[in-house]
Protein backbone atom coordinates (compact mmCIF):
# COMPACT_ATOMS: atom_id res chain seq x y z
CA UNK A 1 3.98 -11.80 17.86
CA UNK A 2 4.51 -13.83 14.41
CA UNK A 3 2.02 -16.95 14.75
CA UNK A 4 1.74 -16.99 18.54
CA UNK A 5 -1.76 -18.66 18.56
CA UNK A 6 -1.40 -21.02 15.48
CA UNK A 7 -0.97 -24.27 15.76
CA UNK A 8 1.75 -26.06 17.04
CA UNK A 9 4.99 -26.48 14.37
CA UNK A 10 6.96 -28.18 16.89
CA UNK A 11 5.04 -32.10 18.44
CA UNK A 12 7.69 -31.88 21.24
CA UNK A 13 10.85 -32.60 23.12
CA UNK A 14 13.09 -35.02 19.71
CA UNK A 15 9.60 -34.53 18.00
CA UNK A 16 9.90 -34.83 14.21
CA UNK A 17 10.14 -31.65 12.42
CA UNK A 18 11.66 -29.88 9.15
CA UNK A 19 14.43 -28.92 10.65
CA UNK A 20 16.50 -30.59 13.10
CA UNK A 21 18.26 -29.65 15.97
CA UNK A 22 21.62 -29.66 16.19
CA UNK A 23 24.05 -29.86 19.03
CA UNK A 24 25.18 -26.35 19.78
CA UNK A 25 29.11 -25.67 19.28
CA UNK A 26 31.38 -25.64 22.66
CA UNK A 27 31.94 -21.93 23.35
CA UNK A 28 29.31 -20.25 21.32
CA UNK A 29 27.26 -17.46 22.58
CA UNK A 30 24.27 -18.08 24.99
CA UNK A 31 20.57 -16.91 23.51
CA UNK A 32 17.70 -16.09 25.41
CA UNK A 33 14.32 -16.42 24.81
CA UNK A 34 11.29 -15.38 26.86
CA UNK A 35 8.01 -17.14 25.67
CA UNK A 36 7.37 -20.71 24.82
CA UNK A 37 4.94 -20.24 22.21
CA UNK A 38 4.79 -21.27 18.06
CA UNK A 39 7.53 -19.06 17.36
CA UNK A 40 9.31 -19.39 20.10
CA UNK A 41 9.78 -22.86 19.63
CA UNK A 42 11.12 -22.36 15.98
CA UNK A 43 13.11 -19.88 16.82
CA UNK A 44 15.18 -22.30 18.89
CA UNK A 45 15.15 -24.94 17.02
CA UNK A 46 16.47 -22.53 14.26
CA UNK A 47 19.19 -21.02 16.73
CA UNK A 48 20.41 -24.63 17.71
CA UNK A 49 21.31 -25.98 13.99
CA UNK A 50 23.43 -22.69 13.68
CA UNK A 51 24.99 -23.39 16.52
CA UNK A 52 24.08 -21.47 18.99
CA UNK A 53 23.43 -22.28 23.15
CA UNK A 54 19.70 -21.86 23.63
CA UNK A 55 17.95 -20.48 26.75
CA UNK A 56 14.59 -20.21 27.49
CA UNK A 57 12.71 -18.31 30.37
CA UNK A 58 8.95 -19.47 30.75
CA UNK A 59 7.29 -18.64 34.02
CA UNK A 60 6.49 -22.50 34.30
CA UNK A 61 9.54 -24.44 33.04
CA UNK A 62 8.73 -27.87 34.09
CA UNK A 63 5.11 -27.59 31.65
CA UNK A 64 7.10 -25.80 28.63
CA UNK A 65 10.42 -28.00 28.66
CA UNK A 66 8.53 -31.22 27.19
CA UNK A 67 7.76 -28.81 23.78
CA UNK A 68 11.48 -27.66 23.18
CA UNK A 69 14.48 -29.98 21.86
CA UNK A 70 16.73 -31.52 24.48
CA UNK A 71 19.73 -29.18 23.34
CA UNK A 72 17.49 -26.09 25.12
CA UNK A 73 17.58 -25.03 28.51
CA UNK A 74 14.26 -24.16 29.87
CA UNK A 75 14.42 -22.44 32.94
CA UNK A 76 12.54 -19.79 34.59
CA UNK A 77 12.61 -16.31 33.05
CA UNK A 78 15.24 -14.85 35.64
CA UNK A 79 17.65 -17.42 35.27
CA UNK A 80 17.79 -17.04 31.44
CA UNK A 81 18.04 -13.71 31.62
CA UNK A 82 20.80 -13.53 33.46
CA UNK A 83 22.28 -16.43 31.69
CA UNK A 84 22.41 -14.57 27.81
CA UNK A 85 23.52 -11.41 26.51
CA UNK A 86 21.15 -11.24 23.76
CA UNK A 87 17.04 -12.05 24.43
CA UNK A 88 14.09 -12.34 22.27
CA UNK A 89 11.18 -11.07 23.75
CA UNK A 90 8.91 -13.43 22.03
CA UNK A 91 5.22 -12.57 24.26
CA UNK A 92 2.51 -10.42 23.08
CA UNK A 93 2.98 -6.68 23.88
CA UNK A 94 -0.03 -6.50 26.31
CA UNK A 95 2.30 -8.97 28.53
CA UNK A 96 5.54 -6.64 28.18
CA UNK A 97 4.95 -5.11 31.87
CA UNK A 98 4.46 -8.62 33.22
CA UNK A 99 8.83 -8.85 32.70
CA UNK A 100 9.06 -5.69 34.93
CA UNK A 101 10.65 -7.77 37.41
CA UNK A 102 13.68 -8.80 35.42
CA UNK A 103 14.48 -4.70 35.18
CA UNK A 104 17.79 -5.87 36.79
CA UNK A 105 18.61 -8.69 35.34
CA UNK A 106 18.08 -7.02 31.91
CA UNK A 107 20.39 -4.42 32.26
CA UNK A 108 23.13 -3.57 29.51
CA UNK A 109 21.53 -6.59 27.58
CA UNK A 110 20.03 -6.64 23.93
CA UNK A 111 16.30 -7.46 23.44
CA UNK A 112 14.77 -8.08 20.20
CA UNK A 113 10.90 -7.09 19.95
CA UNK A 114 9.29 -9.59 17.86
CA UNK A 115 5.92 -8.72 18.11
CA UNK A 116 3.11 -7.31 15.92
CA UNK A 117 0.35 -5.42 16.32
CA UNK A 118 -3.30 -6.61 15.61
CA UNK A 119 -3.70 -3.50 12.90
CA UNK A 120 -2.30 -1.17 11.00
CA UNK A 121 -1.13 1.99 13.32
CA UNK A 122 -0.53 5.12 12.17
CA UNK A 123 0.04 6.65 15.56
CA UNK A 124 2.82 5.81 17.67
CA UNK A 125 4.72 4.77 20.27
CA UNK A 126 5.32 1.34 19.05
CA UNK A 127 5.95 -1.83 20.55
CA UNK A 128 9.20 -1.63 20.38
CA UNK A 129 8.98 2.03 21.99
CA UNK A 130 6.74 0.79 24.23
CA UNK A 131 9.51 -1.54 25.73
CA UNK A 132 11.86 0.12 25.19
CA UNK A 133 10.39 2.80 27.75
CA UNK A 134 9.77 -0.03 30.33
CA UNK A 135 13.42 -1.36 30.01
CA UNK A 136 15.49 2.11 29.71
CA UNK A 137 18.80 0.07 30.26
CA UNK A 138 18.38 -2.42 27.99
CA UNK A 139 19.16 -1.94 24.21
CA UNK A 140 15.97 -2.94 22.32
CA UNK A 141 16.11 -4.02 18.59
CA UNK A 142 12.82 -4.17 16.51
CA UNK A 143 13.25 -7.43 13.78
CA UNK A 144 12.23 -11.13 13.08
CA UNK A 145 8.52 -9.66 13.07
CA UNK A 146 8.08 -9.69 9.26
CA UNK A 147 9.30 -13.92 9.81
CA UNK A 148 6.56 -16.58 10.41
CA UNK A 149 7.07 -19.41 12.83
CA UNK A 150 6.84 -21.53 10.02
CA UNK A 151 9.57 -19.87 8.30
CA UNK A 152 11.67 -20.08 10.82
CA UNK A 153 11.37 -23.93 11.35
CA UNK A 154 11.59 -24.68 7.99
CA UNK A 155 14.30 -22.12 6.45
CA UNK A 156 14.76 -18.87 5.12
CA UNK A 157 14.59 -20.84 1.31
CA UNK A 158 10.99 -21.37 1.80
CA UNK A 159 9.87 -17.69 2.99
CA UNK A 160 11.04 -14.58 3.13
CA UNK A 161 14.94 -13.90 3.79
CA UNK A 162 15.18 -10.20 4.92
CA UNK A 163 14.86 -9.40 8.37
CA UNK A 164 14.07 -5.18 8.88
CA UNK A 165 16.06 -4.45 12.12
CA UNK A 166 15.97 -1.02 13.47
CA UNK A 167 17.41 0.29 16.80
CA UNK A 168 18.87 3.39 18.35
CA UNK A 169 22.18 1.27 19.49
CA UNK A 170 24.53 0.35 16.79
CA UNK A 171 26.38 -2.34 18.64
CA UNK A 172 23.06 -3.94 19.03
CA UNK A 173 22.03 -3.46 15.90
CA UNK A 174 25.61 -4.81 14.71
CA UNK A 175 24.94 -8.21 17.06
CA UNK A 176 21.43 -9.03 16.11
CA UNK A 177 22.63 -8.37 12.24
CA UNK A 178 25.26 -10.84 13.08
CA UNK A 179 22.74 -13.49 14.24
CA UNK A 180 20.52 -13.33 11.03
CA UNK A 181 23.37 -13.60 8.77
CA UNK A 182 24.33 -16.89 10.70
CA UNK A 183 20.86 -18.10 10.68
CA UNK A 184 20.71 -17.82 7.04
CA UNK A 185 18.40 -14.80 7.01
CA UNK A 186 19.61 -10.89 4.88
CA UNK A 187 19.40 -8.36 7.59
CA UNK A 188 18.15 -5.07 6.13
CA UNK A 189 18.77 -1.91 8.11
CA UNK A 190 15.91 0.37 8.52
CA UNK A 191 17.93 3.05 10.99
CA UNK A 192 16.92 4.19 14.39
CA UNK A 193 13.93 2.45 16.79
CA UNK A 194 11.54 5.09 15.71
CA UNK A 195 11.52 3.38 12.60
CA UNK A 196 9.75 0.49 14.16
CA UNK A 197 6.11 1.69 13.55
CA UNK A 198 6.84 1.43 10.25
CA UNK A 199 8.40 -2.46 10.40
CA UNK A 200 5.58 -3.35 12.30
CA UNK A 201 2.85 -2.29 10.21
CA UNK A 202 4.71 -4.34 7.12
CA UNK A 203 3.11 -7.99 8.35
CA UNK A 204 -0.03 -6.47 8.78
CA UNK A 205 -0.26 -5.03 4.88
CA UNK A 206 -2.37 -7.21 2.38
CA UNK A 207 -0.87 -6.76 -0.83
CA UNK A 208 -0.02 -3.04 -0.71
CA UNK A 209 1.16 -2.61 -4.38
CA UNK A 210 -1.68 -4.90 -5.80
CA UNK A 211 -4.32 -2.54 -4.64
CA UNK A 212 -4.27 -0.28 -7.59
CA UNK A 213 -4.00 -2.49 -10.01
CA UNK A 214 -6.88 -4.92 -9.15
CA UNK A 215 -9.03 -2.13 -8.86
CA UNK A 216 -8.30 -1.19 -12.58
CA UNK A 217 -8.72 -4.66 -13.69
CA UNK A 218 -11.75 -5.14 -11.83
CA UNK A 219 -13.04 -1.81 -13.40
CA UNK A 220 -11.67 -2.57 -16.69
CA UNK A 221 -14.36 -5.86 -16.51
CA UNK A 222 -17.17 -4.05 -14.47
CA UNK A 223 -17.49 -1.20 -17.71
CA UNK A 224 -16.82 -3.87 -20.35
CA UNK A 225 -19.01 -6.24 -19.39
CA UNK A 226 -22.01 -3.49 -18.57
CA UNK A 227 -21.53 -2.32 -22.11
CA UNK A 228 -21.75 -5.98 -23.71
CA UNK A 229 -24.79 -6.50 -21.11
CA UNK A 230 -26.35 -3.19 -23.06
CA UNK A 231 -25.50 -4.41 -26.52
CA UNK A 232 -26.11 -7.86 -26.42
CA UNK A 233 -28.46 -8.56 -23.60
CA UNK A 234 -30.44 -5.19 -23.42
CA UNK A 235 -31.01 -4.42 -26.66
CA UNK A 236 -32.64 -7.97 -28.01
CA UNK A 237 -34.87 -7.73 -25.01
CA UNK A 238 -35.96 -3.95 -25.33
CA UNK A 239 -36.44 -4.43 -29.72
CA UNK A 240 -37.85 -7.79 -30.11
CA UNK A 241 -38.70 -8.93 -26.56
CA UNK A 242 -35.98 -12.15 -27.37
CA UNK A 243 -34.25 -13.04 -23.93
CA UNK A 244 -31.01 -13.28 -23.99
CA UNK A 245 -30.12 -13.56 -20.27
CA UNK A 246 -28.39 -17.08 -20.73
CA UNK A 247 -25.50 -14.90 -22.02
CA UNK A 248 -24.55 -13.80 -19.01
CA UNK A 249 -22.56 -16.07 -17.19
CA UNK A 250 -20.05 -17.53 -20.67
CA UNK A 251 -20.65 -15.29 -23.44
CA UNK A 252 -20.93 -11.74 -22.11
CA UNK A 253 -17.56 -12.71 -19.57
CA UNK A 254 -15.52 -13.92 -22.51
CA UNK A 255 -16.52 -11.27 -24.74
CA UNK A 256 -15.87 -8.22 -22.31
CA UNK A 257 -13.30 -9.50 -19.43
CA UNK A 258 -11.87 -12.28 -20.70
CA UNK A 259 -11.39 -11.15 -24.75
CA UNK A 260 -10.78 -7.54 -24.54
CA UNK A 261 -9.67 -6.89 -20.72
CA UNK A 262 -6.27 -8.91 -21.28
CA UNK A 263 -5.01 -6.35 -24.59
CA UNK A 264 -6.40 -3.44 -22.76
CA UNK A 265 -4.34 -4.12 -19.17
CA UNK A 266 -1.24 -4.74 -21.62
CA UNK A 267 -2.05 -1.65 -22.85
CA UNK A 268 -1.68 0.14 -19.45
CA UNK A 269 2.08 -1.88 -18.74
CA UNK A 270 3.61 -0.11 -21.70
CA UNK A 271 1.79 3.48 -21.78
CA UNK A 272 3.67 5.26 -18.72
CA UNK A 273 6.73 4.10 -20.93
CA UNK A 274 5.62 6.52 -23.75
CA UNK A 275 5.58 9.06 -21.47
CA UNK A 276 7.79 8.59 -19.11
CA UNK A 277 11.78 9.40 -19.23
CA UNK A 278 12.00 8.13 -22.78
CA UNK A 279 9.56 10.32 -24.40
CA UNK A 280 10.10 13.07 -22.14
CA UNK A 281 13.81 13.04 -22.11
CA UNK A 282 13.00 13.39 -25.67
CA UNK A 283 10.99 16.50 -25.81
CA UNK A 284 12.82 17.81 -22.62
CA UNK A 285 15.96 17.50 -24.00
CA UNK A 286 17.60 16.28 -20.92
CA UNK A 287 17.23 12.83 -18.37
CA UNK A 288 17.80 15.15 -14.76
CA UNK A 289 14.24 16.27 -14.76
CA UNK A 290 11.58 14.31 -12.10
CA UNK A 291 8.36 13.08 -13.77
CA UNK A 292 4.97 13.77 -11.55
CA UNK A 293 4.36 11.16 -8.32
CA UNK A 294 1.60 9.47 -10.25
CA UNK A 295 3.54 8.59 -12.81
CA UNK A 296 6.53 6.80 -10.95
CA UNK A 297 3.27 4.93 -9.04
CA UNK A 298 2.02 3.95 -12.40
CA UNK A 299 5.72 2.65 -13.62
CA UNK A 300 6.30 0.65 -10.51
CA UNK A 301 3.41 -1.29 -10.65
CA UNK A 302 3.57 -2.37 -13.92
CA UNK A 303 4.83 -5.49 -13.05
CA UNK A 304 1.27 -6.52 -11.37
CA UNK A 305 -0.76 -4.78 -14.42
CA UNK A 306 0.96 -7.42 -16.42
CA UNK A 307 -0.07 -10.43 -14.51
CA UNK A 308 -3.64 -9.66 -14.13
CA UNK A 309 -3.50 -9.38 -17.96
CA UNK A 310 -2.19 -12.59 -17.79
CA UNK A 311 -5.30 -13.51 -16.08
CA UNK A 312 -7.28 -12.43 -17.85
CA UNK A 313 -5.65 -14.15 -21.51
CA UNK A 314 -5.79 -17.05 -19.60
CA UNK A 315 -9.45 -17.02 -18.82
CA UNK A 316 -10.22 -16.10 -22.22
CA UNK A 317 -8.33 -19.12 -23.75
CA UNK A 318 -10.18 -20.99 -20.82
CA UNK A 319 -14.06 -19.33 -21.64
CA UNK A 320 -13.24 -20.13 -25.58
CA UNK A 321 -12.55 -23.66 -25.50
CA UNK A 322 -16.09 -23.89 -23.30
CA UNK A 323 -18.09 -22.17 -25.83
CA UNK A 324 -18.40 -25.15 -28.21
CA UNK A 325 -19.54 -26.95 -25.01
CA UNK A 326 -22.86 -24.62 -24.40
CA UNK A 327 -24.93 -27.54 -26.91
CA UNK A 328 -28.07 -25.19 -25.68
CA UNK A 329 -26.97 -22.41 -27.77
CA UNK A 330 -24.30 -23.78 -30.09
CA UNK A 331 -25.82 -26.63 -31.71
CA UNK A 332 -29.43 -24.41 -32.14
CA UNK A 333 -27.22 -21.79 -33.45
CA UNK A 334 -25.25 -24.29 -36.08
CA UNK A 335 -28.36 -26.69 -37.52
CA UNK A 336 -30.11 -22.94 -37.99
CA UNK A 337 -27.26 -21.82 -40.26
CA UNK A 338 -26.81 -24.93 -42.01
CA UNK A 339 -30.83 -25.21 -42.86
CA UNK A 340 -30.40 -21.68 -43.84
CA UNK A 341 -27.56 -22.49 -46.10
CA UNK A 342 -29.42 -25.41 -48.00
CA UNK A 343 -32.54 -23.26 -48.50
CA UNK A 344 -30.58 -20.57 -49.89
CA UNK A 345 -28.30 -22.38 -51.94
CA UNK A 346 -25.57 -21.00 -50.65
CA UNK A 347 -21.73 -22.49 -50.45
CA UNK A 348 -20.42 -23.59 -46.88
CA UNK A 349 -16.96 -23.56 -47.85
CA UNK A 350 -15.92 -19.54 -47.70
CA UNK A 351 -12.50 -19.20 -48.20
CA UNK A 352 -12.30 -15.58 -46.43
CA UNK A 353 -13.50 -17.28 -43.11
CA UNK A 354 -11.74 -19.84 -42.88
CA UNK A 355 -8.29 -17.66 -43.35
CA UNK A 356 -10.12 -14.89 -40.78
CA UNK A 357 -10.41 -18.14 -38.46
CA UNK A 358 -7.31 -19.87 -38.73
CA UNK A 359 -5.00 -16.47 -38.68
CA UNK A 360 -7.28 -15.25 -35.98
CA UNK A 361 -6.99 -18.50 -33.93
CA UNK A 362 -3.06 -18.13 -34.84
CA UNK A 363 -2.49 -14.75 -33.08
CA UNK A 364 -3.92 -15.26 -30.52
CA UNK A 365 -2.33 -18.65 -29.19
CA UNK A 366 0.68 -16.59 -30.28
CA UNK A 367 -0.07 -13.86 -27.82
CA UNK A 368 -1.31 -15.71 -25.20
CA UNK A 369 2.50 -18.08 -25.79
CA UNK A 370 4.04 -14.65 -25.24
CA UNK A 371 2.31 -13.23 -22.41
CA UNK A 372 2.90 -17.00 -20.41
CA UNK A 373 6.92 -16.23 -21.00
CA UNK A 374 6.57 -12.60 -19.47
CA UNK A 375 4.52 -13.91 -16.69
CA UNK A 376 6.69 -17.07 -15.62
CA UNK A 377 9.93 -14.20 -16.01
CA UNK A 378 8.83 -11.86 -13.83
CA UNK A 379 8.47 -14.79 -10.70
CA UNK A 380 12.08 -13.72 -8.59
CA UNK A 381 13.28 -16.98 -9.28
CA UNK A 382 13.18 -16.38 -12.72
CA UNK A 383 14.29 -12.77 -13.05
CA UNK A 384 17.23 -13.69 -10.69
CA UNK A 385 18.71 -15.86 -13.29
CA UNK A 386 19.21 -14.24 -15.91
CA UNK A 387 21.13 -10.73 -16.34
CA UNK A 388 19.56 -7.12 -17.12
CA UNK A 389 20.09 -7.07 -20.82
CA UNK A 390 18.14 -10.37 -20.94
CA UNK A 391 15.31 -9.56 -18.54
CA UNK A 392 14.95 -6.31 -20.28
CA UNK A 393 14.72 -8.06 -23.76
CA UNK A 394 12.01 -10.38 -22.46
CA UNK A 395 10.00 -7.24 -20.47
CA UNK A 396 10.07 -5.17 -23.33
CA UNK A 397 10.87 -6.39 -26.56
CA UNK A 398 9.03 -9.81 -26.19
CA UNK A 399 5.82 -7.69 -24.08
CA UNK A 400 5.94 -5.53 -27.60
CA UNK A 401 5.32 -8.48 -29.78
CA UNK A 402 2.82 -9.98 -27.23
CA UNK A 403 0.78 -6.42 -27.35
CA UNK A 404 1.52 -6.65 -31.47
CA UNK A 405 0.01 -10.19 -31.90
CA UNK A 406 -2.99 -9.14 -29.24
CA UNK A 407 -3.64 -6.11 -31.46
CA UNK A 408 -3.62 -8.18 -34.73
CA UNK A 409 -5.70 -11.20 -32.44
CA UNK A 410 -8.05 -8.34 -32.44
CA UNK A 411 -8.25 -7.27 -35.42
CA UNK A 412 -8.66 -10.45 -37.39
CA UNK A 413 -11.59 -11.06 -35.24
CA UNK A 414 -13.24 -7.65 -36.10
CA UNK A 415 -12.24 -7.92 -39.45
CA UNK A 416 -14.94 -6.06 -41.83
CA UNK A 417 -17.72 -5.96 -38.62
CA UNK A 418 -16.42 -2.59 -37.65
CA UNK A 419 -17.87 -1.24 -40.78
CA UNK A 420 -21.24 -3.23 -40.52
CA UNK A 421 -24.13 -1.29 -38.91
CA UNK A 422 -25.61 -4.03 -37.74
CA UNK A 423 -22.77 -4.42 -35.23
CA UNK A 424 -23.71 -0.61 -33.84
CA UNK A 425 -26.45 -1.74 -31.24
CA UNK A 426 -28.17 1.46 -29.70
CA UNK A 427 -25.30 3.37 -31.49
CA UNK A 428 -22.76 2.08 -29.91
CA UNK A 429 -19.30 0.53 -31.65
CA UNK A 430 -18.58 -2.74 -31.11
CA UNK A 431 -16.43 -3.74 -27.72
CA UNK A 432 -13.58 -4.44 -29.90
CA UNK A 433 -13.10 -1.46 -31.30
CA UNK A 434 -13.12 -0.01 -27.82
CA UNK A 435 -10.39 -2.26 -26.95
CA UNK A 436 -7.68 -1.64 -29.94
CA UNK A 437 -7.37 2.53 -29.46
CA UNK A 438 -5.30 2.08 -26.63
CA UNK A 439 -3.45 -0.48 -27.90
CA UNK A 440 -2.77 1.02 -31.21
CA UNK A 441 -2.06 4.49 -29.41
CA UNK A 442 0.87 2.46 -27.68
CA UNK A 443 2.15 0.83 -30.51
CA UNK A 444 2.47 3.87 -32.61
CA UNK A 445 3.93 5.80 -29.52
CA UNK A 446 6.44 2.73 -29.52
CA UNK A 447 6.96 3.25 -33.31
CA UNK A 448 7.59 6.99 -32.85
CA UNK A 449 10.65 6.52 -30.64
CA UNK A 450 11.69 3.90 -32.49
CA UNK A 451 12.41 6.62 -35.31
CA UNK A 452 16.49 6.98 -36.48
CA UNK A 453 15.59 10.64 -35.27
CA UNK A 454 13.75 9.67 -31.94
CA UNK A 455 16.04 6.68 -31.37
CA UNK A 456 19.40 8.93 -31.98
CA UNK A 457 18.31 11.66 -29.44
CA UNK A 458 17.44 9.16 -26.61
CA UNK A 459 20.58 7.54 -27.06
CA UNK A 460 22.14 10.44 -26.41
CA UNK A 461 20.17 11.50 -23.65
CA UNK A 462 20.92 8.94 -22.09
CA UNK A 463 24.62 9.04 -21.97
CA UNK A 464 24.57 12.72 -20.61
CA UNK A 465 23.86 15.05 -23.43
CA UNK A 466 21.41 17.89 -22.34
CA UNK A 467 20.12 20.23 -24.90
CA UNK A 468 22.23 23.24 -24.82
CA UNK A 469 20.11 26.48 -23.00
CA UNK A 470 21.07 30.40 -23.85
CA UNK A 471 22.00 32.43 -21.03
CA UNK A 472 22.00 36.12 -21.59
CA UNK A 473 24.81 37.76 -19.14
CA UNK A 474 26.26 41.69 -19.41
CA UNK A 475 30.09 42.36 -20.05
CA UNK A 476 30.97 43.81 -17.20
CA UNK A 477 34.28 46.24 -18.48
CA UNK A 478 31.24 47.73 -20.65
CA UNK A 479 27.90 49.31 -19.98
CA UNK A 480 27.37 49.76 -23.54
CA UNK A 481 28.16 46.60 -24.86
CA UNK A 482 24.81 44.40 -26.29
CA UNK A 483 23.49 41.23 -24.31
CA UNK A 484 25.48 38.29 -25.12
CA UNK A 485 24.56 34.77 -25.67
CA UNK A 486 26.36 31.93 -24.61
CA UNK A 487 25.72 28.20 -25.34
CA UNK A 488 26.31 25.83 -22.14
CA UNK A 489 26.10 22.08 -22.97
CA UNK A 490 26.19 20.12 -19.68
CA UNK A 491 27.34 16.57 -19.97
């Protein structure tokens, strides 16, 4: 059950709280509730200020009534239920059989299962099952398990608002739908009670779509920063025996994770677009045509791809501005070059650095501006404001220009070091140049489509028009007659 053991929401009996309790209306239905814990408690403080008559059942009234507003009747568990139509069985399952007693009492009635289990089952029956077995008379409704006691006491604003309600009686289903609605909840139907395993498992997921995506961000960092470690670490050490192990925990991060991880997750958003029903509408010639399981997996997770690049941009702005703070390595590094520089004779002003530096420094605030705005438009508050043609233009045109000014952030910073050998530690390219081939292979994908030709087919496509196919039939008044060929366009 939702927060049975946390700690209490509710101080007592015209106890301050989030919500108050209003006086139920004269007339309105009677609710039942059996359990007096954390939700419990909420849940009748929530039924009371929609107006509801509120009953509670504990097996030791006189202890529980001092928790629950004055508006609620606590009474033992028989009396309320034969007082209400419509019960929450708010106990843990384990305690189900302990209402076997009320067998009569509960007859014809509606109880909602509120409870959860302690993991993830992929085995039934459920809980819901489970009591439903015990009470065979009884309509039993699974719902309100995905809701938090906390939610409940403090609205459906701050928390979740659907409610997954699955039964195998309609007119049960039909009441308890009727009862979220009032308490300001959005019931959402998930059919008959053997549907409940399902509902109950949903509390007890931990970020179920963000799985995949961590994993490639966290492998995206793991392999860059291993190959930086290589270049910049490894190699010093294994040539000239000159440690450079104090790399590790600023440089080698901001020059693997944090510089090149952010361009290369963009990368991923926009490359199951390529390939996906635009392109292959293209080449197909028609939209009615699935595209492989992995695929869809890739395109509905896109959304989390994009915020851990956001992450990661934002701890590269973050690992930048602390670089000029490392005066260990920094200030060495700066008196060394400018000693250099006076022995040589050389001028400090070069005119090609400071424009690599300032455009470079440019793009990249420029990206990182951009990838903020698809971050902060993607939060549901956000997305709900504005229409589809607008949250489209932000997603895709704006996430374009973000990957375009990441890609050029990129390149100003390589600028002529890709074609220095110096840069090619143990033979291998720089990390940078690792980084840009996927973004460059999405850009010119993008580019591609964006072709009159490309852009005139997909248009098309998209409104209906299937490439027309050549079916080869037989007349049938004549044997001799040669195969036709007919030209079906389906629209």
């Amino acid at each position: 059950m939702p927060d049975e053991m946390s700690r209490p929401l509710i101080r007592g009996r015209g106890g301050p709280g989030p919500l108050e309790a209003s006086s139920s209306e004269p007339g309105s239905p009677a609710v039942g509730i059996l359990g007096t814990g954390d939700f419990s408690r909420s849940l009748a403080r929530r039924l009371l200020a929609s107006g509801y008559q509120v009953v509670v059942g504990s097996r030791n009234p006189k202890r529980s009534a001092a928790l629950f507003p004055e508006e609620a009747e606590v009474t033992s568990q028989m009396e309320a239920a034969n007082q209400a139509d419509l019960l929450f069985v708010a106990v843990f399952p384990e305690h189900h059989s302990t209402l076997a007693e009320l067998k009569p009492a509960l007859a014809g009635k509606t109880l909602v299962d509120v409870s959860n289990g302690l993991q993830i089952s992929r085995d039934g029956p459920s809980n819901a099952e489970r009591l439903a077995d015990l009470f065979p008379e009884s309509a039993v409704v699974k719902g309100f398990n995905t809701e938090s006691a906390w939610t409940l006491q403090a609205g459906p604003r701050d928390g979740s608002r659907q409610v997954f309600l699955c039964s195998d009686s309609r007119k049960a289903k039909s009441s308890v739908k009727h009862l979220c609605q009032r308490l300001g909840f959005v019931p959402v139907d998930m059919g008959p009670l053997s549907s409940s395993l399902e509902v109950e498992n949903l509390p007890l997921r931990l970020f179920p779509s963000w799985r995949a995506p961590l994993a490639c961000t966290l492998s995206l960092f793991a392999a860059f920063y291993l190959y930086n470690v290589l270049r910049d670490v490894c190699k010093p050490f294994v040539t000239a025996r000159k440690s450079a192990f104090y790399k590790l925990p600023v440089e080698t991060v901001n020059a693997s994770a944090a510089l090149r991880g952010p361009w290369v997750t963009l990368s991923l958003v926009y490359a199951p677009g390529l390939c996906s029903p635009p392109a292959c509408s293209c080449g197909r010639g028609t939209k009615y045509r699935r595209f492989p399981g992995w695929l869809d997996g890739w395109l509905t997770r896109r959304k989390q791809l994009g915020l851990c690049s956001f992450l990661c941009a934002a701890l590269h702005a973050v690992y930048s501005l602390a670089l000029p703070l490392r005066k260990s390595d920094r200030a060495l590094q700066l008196v060394n070059l400018a000693v250099k520089q006076a022995k040589d004779g050389t001028e400090l002003w070069v005119d090609e650095d400071v424009w690599r530096m300032e455009l470079y420094l440019s793009a990249g605030i420029m990206a990182l501006g951009l990838l903020s705005l698809l971050a902060v438009a993607s939060l549901p508050s956000v997305s709900g404001a504005v229409n589809w043609r607008e949250f489209s233009f932000i997603q895709s045109s704006l996430g374009y220009c973000a990957l375009t000014m990441a890609t050029v952030h990129t390149l100003l910073y390589g600028w002529d070091r890709a074609f220095d050998p110096a840069q090619y530690r143990f033979y291998l390219p720089p990390t940078f140049t690792l980084a840009l081939v996927p973004a460059l292979a999405v850009l010119a994908g993008r580019l591609a489509l964006a072709a009159p030709c490309a852009a005139l087919r997909l248009r098309r496509i998209r409104r209906g028009w299937e490439r027309s196919r050549h079916i080869r039939f037989v007349l049938p008044d004549d044997d001799d007659c040669r195969n036709g060929v007919e030209d079906v366009s389906g629209v």
